[in-house]
C-alpha atoms as a PDB file:
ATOM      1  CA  UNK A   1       0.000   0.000   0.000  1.00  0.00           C
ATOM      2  CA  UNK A   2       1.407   3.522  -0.878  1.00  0.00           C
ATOM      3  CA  UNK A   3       1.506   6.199   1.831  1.00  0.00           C
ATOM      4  CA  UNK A   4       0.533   9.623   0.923  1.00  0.00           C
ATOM      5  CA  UNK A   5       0.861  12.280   2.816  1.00  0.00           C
ATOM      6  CA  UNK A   6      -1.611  15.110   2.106  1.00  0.00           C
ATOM      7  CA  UNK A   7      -1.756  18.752   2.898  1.00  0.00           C
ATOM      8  CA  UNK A   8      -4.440  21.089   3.791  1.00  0.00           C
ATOM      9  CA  UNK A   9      -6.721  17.912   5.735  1.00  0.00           C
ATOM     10  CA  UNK A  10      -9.660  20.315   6.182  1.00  0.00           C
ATOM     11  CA  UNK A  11      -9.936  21.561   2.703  1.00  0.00           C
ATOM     12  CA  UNK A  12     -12.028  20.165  -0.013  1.00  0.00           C
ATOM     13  CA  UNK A  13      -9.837  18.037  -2.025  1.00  0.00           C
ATOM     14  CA  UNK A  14      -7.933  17.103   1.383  1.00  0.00           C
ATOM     15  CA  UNK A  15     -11.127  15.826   2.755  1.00  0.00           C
ATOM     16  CA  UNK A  16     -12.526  13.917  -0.473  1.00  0.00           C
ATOM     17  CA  UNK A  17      -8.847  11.793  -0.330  1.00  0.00           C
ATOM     18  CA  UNK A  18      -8.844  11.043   2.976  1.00  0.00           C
ATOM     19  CA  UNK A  19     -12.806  10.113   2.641  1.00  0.00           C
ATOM     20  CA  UNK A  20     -11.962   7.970  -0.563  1.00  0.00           C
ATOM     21  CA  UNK A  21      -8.508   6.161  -0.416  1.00  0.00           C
ATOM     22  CA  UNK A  22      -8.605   3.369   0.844  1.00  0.00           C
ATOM     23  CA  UNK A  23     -10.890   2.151  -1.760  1.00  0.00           C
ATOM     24  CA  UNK A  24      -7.675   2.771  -3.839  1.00  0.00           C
ATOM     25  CA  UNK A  25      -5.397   1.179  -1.615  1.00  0.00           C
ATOM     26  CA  UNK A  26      -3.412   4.521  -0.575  1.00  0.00           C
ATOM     27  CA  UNK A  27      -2.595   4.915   3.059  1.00  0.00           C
ATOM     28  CA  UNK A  28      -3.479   8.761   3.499  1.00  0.00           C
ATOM     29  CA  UNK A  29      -1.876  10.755   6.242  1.00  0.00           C
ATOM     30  CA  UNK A  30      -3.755  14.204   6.481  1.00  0.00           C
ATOM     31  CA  UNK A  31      -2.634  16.856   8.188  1.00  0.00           C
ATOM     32  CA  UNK A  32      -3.850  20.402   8.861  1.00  0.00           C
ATOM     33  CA  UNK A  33      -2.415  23.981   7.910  1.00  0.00           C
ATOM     34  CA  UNK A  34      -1.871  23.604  12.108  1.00  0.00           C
ATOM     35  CA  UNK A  35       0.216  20.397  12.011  1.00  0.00           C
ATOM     36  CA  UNK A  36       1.985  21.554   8.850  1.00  0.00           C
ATOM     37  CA  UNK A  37       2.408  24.928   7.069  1.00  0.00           C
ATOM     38  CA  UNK A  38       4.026  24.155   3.828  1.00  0.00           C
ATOM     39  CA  UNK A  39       5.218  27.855   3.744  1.00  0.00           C
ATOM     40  CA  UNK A  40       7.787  26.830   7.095  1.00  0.00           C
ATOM     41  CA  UNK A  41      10.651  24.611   5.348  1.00  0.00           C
ATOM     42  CA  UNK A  42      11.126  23.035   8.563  1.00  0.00           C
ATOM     43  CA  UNK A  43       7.610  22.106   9.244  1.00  0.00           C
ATOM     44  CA  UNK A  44       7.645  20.101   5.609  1.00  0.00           C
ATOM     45  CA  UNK A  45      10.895  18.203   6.318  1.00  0.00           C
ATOM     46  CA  UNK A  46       9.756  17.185   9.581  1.00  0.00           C
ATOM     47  CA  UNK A  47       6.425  15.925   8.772  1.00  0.00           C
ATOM     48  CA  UNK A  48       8.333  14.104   5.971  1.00  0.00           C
ATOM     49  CA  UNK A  49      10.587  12.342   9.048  1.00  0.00           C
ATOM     50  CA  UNK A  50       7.467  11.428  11.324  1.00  0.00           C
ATOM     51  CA  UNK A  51       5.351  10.308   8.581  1.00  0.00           C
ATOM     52  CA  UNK A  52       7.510   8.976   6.570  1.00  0.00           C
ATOM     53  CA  UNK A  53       5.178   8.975   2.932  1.00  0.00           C
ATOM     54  CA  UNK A  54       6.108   7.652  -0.220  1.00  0.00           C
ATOM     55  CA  UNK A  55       4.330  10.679  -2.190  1.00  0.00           C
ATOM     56  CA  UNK A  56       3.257  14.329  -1.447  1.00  0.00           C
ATOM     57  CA  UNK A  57       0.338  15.573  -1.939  1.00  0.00           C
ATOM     58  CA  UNK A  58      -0.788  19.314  -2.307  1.00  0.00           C
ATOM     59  CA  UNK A  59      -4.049  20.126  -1.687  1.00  0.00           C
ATOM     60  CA  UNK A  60      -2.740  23.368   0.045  1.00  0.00           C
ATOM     61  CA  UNK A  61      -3.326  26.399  -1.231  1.00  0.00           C
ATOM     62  CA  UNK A  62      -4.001  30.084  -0.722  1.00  0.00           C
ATOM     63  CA  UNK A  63      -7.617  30.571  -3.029  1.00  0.00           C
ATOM     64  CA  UNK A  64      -9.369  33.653  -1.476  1.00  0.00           C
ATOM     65  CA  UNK A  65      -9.327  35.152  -5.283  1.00  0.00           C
ATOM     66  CA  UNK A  66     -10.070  39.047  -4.298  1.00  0.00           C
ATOM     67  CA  UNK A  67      -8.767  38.898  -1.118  1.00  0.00           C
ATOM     68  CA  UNK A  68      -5.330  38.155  -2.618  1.00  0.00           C
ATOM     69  CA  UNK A  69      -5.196  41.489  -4.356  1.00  0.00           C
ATOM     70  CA  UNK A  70      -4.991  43.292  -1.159  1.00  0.00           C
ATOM     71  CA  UNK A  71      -2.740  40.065   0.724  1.00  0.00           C
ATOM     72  CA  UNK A  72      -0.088  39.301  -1.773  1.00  0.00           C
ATOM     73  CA  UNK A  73       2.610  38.718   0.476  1.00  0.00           C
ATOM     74  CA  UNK A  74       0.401  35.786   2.221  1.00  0.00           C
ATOM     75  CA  UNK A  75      -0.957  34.700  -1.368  1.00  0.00           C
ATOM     76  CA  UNK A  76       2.342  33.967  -2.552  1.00  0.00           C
ATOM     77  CA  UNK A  77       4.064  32.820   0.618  1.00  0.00           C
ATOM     78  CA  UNK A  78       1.585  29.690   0.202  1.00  0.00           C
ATOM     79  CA  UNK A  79       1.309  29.627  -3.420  1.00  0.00           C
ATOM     80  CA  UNK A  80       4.976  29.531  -4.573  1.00  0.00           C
ATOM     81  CA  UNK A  81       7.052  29.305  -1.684  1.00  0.00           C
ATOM     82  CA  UNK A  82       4.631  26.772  -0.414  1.00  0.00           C
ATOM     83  CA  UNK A  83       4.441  24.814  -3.391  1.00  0.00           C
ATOM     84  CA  UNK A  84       9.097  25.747  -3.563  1.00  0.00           C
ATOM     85  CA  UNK A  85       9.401  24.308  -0.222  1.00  0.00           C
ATOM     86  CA  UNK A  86       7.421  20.987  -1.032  1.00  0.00           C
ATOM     87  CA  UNK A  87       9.551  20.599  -4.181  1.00  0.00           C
ATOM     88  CA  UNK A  88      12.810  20.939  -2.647  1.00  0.00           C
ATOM     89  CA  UNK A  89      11.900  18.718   0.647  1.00  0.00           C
ATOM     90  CA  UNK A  90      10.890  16.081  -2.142  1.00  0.00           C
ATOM     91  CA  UNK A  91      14.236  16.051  -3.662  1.00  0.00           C
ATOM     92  CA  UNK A  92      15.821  16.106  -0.785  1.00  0.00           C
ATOM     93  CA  UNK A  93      13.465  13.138  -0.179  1.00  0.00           C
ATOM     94  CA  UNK A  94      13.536  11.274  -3.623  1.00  0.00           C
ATOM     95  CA  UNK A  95       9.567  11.461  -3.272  1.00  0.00           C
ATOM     96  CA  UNK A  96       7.395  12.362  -5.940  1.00  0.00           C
ATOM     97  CA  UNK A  97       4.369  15.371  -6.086  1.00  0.00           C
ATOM     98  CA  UNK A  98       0.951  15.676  -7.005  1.00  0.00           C
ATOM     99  CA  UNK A  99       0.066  19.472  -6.857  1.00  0.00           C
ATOM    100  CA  UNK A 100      -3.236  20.961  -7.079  1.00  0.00           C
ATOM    101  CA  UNK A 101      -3.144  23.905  -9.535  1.00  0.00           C
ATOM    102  CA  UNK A 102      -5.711  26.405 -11.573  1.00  0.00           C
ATOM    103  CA  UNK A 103      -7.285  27.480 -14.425  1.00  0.00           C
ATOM    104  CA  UNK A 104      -6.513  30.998 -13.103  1.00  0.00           C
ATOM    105  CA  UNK A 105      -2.947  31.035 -14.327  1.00  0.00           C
ATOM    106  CA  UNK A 106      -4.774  31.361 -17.855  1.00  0.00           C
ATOM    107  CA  UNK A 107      -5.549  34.733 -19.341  1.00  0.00           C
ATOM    108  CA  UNK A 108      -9.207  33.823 -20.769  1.00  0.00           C
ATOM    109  CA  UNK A 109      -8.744  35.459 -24.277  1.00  0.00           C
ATOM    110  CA  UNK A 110      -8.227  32.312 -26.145  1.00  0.00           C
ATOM    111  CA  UNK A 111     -11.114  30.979 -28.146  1.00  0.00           C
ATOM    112  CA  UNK A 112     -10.643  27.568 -28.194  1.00  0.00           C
ATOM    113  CA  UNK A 113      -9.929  25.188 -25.011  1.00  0.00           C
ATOM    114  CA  UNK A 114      -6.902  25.462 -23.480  1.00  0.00           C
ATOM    115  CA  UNK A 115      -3.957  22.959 -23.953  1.00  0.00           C
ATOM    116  CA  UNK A 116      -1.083  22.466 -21.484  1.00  0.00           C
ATOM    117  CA  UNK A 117       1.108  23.473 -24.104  1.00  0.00           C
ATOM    118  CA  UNK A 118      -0.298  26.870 -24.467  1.00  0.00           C
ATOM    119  CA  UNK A 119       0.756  29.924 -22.895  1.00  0.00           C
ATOM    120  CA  UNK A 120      -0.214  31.317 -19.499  1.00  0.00           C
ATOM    121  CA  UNK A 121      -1.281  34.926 -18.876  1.00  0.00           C
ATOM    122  CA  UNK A 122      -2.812  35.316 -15.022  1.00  0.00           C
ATOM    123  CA  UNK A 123      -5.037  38.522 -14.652  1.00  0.00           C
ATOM    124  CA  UNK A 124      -5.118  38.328 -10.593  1.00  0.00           C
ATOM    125  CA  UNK A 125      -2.899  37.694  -7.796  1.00  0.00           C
ATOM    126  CA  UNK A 126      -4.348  34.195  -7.186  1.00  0.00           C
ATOM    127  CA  UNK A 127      -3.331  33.231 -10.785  1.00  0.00           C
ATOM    128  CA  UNK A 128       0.098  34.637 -10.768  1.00  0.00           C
ATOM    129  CA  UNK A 129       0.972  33.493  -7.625  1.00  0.00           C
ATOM    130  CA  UNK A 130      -0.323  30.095  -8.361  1.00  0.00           C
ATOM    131  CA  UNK A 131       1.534  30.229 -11.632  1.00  0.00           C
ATOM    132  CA  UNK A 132       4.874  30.786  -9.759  1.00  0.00           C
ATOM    133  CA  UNK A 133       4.657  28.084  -7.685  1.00  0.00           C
ATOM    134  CA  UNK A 134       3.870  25.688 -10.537  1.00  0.00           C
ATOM    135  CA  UNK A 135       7.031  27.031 -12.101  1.00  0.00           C
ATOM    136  CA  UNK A 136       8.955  26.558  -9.358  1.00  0.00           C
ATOM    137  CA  UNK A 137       7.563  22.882  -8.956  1.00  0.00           C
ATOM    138  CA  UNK A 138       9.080  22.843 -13.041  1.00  0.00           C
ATOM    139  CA  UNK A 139      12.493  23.810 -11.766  1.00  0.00           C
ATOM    140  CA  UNK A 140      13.106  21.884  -8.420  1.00  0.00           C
ATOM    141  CA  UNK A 141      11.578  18.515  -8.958  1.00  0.00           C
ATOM    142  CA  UNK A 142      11.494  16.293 -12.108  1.00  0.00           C
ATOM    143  CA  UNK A 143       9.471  13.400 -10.395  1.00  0.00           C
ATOM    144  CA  UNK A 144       5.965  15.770 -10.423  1.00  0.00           C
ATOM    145  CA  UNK A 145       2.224  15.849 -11.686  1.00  0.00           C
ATOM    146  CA  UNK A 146       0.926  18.945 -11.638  1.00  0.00           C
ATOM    147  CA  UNK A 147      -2.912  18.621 -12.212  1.00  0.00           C
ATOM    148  CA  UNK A 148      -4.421  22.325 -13.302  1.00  0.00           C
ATOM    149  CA  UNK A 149      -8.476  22.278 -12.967  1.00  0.00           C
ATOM    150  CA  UNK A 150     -11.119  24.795 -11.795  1.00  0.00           C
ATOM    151  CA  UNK A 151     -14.555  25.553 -10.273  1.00  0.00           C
ATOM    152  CA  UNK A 152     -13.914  23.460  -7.399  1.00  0.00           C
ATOM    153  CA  UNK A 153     -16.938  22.166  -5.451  1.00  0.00           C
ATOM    154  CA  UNK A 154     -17.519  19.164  -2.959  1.00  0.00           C
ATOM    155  CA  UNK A 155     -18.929  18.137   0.365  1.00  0.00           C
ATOM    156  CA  UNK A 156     -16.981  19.318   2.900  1.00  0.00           C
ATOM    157  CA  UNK A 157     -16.013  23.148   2.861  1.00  0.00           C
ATOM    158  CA  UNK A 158     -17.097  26.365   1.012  1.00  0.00           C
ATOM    159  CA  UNK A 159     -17.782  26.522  -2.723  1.00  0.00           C
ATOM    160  CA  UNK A 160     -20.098  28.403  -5.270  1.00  0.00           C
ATOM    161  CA  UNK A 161     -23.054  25.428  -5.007  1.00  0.00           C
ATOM    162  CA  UNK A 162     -23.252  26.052  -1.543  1.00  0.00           C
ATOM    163  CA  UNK A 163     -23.437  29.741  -1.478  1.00  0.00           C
ATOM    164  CA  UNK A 164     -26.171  29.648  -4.115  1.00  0.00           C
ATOM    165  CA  UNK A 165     -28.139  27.286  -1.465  1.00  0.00           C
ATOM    166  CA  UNK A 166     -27.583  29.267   1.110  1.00  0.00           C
ATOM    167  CA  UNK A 167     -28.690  32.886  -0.856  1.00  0.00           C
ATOM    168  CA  UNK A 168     -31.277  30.470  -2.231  1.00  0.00           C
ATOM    169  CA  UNK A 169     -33.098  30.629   1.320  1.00  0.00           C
ATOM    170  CA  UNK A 170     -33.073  34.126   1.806  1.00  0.00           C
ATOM    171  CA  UNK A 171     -33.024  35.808  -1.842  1.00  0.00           C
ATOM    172  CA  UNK A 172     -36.208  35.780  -4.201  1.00  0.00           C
ATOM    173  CA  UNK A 173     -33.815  36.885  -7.462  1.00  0.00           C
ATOM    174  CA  UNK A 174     -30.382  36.100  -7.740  1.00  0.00           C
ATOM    175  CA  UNK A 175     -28.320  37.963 -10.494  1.00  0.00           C
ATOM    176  CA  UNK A 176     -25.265  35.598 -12.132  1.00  0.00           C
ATOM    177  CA  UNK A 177     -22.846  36.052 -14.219  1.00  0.00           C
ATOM    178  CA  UNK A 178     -23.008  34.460 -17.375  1.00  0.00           C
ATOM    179  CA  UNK A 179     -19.890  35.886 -19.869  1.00  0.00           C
ATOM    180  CA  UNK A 180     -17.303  33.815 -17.610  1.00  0.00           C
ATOM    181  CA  UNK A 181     -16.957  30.202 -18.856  1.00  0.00           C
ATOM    182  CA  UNK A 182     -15.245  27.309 -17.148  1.00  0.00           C
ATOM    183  CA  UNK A 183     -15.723  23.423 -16.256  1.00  0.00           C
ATOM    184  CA  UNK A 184     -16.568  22.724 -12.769  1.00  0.00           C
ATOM    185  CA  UNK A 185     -15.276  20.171 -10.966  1.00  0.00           C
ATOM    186  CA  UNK A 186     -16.487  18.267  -7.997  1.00  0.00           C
ATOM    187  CA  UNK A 187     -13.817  17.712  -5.722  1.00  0.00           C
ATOM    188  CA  UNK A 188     -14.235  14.235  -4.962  1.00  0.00           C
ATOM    189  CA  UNK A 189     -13.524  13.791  -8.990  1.00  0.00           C
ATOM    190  CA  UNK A 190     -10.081  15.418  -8.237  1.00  0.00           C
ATOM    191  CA  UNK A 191      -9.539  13.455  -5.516  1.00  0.00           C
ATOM    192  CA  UNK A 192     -10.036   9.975  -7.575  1.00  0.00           C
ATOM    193  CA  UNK A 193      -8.183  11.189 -10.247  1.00  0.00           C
ATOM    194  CA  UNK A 194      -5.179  12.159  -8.006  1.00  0.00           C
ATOM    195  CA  UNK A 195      -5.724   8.573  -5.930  1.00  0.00           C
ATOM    196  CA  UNK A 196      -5.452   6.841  -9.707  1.00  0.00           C
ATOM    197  CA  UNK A 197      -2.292   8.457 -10.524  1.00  0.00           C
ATOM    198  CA  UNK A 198      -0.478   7.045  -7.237  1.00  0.00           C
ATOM    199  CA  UNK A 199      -1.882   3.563  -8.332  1.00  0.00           C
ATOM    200  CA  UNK A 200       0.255   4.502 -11.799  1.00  0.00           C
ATOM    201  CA  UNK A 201       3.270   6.204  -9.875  1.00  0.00           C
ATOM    202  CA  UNK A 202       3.634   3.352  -7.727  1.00  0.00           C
ATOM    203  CA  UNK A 203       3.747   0.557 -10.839  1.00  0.00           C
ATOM    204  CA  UNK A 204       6.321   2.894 -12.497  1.00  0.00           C
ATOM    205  CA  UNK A 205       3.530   3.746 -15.734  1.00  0.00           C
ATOM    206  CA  UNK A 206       3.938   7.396 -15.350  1.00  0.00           C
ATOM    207  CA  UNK A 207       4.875  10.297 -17.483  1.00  0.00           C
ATOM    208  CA  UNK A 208       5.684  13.221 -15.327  1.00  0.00           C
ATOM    209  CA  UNK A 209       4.380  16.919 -15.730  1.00  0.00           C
ATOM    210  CA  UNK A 210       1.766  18.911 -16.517  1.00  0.00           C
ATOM    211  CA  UNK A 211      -2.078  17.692 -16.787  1.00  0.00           C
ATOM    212  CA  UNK A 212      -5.449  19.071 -17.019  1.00  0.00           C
ATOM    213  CA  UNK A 213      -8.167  17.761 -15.419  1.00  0.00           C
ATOM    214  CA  UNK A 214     -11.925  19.277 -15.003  1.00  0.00           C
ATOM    215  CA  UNK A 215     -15.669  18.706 -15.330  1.00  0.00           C
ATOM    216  CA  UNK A 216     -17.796  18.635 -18.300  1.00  0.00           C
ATOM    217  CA  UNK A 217     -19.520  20.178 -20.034  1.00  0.00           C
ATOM    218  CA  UNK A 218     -18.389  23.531 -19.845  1.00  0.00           C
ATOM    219  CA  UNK A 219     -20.413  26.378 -18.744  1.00  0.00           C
ATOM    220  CA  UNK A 220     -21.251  29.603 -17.449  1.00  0.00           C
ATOM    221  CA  UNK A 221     -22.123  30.709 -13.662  1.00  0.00           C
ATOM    222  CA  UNK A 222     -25.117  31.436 -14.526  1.00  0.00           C
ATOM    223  CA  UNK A 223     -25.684  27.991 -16.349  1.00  0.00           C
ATOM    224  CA  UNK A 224     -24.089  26.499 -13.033  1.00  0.00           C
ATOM    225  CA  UNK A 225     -26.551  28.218 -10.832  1.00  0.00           C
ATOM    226  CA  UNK A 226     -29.298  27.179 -12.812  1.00  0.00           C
ATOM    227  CA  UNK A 227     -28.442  23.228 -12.774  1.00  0.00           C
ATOM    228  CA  UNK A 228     -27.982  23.741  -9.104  1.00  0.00           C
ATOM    229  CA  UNK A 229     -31.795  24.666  -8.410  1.00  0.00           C
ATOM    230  CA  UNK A 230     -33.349  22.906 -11.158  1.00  0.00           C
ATOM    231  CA  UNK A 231     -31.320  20.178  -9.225  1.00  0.00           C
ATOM    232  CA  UNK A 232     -32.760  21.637  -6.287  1.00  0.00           C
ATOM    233  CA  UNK A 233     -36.119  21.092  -7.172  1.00  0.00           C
ATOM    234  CA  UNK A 234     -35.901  17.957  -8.450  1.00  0.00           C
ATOM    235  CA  UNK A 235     -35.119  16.713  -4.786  1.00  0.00           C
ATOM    236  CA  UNK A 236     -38.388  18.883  -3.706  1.00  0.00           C
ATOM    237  CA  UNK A 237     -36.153  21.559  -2.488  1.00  0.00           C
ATOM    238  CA  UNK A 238     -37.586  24.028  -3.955  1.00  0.00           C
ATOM    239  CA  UNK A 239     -36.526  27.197  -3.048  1.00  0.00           C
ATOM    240  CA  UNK A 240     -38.811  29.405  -5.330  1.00  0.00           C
ATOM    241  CA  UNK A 241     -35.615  31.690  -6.584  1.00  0.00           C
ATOM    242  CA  UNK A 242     -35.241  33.351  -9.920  1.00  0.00           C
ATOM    243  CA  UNK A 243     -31.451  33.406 -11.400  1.00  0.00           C
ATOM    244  CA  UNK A 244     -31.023  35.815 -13.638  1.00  0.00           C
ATOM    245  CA  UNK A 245     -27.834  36.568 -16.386  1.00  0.00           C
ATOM    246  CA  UNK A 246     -25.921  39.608 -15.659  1.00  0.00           C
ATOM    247  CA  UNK A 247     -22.405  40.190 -17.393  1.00  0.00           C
ATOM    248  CA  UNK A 248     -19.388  40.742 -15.221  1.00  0.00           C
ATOM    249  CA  UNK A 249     -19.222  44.261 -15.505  1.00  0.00           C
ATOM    250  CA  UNK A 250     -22.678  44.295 -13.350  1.00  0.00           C
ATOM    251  CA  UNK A 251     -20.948  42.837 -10.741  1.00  0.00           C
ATOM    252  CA  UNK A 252     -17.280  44.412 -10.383  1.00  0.00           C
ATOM    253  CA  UNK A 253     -14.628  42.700  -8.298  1.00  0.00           C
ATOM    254  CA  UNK A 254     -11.458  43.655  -7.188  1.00  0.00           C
ATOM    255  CA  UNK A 255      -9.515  40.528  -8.905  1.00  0.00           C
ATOM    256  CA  UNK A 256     -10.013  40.518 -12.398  1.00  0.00           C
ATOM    257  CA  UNK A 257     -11.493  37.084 -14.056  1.00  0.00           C
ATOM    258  CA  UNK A 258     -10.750  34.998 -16.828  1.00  0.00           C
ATOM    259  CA  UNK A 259     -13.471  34.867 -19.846  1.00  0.00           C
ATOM    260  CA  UNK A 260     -13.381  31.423 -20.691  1.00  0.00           C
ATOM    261  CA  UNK A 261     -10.730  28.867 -18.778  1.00  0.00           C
ATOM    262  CA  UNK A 262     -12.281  25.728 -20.255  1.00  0.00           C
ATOM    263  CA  UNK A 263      -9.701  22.959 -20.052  1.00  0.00           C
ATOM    264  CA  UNK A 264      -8.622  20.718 -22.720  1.00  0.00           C
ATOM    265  CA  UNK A 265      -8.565  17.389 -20.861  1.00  0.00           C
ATOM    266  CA  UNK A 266      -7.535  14.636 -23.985  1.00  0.00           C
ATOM    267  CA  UNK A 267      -3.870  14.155 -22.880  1.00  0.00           C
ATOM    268  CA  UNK A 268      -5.070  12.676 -19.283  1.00  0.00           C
ATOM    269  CA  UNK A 269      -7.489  10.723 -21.002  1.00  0.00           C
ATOM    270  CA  UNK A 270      -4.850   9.522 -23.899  1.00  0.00           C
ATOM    271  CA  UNK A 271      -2.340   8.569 -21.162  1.00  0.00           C
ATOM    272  CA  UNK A 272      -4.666   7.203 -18.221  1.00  0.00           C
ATOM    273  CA  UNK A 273      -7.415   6.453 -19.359  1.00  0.00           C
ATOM    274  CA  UNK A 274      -9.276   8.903 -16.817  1.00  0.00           C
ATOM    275  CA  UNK A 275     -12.147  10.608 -18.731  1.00  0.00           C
ATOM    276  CA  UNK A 276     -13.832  13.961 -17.942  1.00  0.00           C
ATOM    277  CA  UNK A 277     -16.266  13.555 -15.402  1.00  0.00           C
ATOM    278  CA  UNK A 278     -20.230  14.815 -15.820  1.00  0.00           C
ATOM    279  CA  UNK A 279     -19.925  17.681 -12.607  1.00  0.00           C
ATOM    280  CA  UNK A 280     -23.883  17.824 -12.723  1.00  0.00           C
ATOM    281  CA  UNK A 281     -23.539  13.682 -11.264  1.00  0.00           C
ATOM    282  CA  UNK A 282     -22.511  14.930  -8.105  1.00  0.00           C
ATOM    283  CA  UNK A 283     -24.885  17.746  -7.162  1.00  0.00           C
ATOM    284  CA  UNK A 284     -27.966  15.727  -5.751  1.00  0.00           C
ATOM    285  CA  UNK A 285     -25.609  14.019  -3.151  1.00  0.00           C
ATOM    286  CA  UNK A 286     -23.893  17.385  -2.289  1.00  0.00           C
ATOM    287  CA  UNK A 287     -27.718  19.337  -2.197  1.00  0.00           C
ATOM    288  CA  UNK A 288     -29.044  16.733   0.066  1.00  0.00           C
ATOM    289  CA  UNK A 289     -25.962  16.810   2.227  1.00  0.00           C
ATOM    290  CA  UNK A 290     -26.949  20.809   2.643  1.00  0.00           C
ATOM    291  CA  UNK A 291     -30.678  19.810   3.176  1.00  0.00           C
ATOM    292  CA  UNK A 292     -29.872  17.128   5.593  1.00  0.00           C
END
């Protein structure tokens, strides 16, 4: 059995592996920002020597989007010298990384899908510091996956399903943006995805680097927030709201967004054999869960 140890416990990717790994025969050692704070060098190395993994996992990350604009030195500190420090401790260690990364460190302009061959172009802090720790992954550590996806939402934690439950309640109109366009991604998909690649890592079938990985089909916010209540109220939670499409510049923010981040998925697929997952398949258990 491989042992994994896994950033950021509480958070929602950290959660769904911990929840789901031992169906995939990965020994998962979770640990909290509090136990280890993969911006502290120290903290990293000695987690590595008590726990004593055969892979890293980052589910750690700094993703308060606008907030970041006005905290850059604490974006950054987690993003890329976060994401520095678990590089080097794994060469140190001979260990091999999974990292969590974004859509975010794309500009949005591009028409088509986007490839990870094509160029990045962050608009916010978020992106750009996410985008320097992925480089810095690049230039520490050849033994790495770093899987880029987007529109996170699962179970345990806070994501956009949940808020639009919870203004659902209170809210007879809800106004949504519908000129941003991504593929969201429930997290427990992520976290299967990133459980299959140890099972490859650990027979030796792997070809390190860069991979996309996100939910189909793409969409809007607004077409998101729809499929959440017409989910909604096919579970007789009907909450009687009305989501309306407003474009972004109705609803100004101080971290600039992407258009259109929709992720070109084939070379997983070609290489693993791990499809893109339906993201509207997990929102009844995830509604319930919020109902319950």
């Amino acid at each position: 059995m491989m042992k994994a140890l896994v950033t950021a416990a509480n958070g929602q990717v950290g959660h769904a592996l911990s929840q789901l790994a031992e169906a995939y025969d990965v020994d998962v050692v979770s640990l909290p920002r509090t136990a280890l704070d993969i911006s502290q060098a120290q903290s990293i190395e000695q987690a590595i020597g008590e726990t004593k993994p055969d892979i890293i996992i980052n589910a750690a990350a700094y993703t308060a989007v606008d907030k970041a604009e006005s905290d850059q030195k604490t974006a950054f500190l987690v993003n890329e010298t976060g994401a520095a420090n678990l590089a080097s401790a794994c060469h140190k260690a001979n260990l091999p990384l999974i990292h969590i990364s974004t859509d975010y460190v794309y500009s949005g302009e591009q028409t088509t899908s986007y490839k990870e061959t094509d160029g990045t172009g962050p608009l916010n802090i978020y992106g750009k510091s996410k985008l320097a720790g992925d480089m810095a992954i690049v230039d520490l550590l050849t033994r790495h996956i770093i899987l880029r996806t987007s529109w996170v939402f699962g179970l345990h934690g806070n994501n956009f399903v949940k808020t639009m439950l919870r203004l659902g309640k209170d809210r007879d109109e809800l106004g949504i943006i519908n000129d941003q366009h991504g593929g969201p991604t429930a997290a427990e998909d992520i976290a299967e995805t990133i459980l299959k690649l140890c099972g490859f890592i650990q027979k030796g079938d792997v070809e390190w680097g860069l991979y996309h990985y996100s939910g189909q089909p793409a969409c809007s916010w607004y077409d998101f927030a729809v499929e959440i209540f017409d989910h909604a109220r096919s579970l007789d939670f009907d909450q009687g709201v009305t989501v309306k499409p407003i474009p972004t510049s109705d609803y100004p923010t101080p971290a600039a967004r992407p258009k259109s981040t929709i992720l070109d998925c084939s070379k997983i697929k070609n290489r693993y054999n791990i499809p893109q997952p339906d993201w509207r398949s997990r929102l009844d258990t995830l509604i319930q869960a919020e109902f319950a």
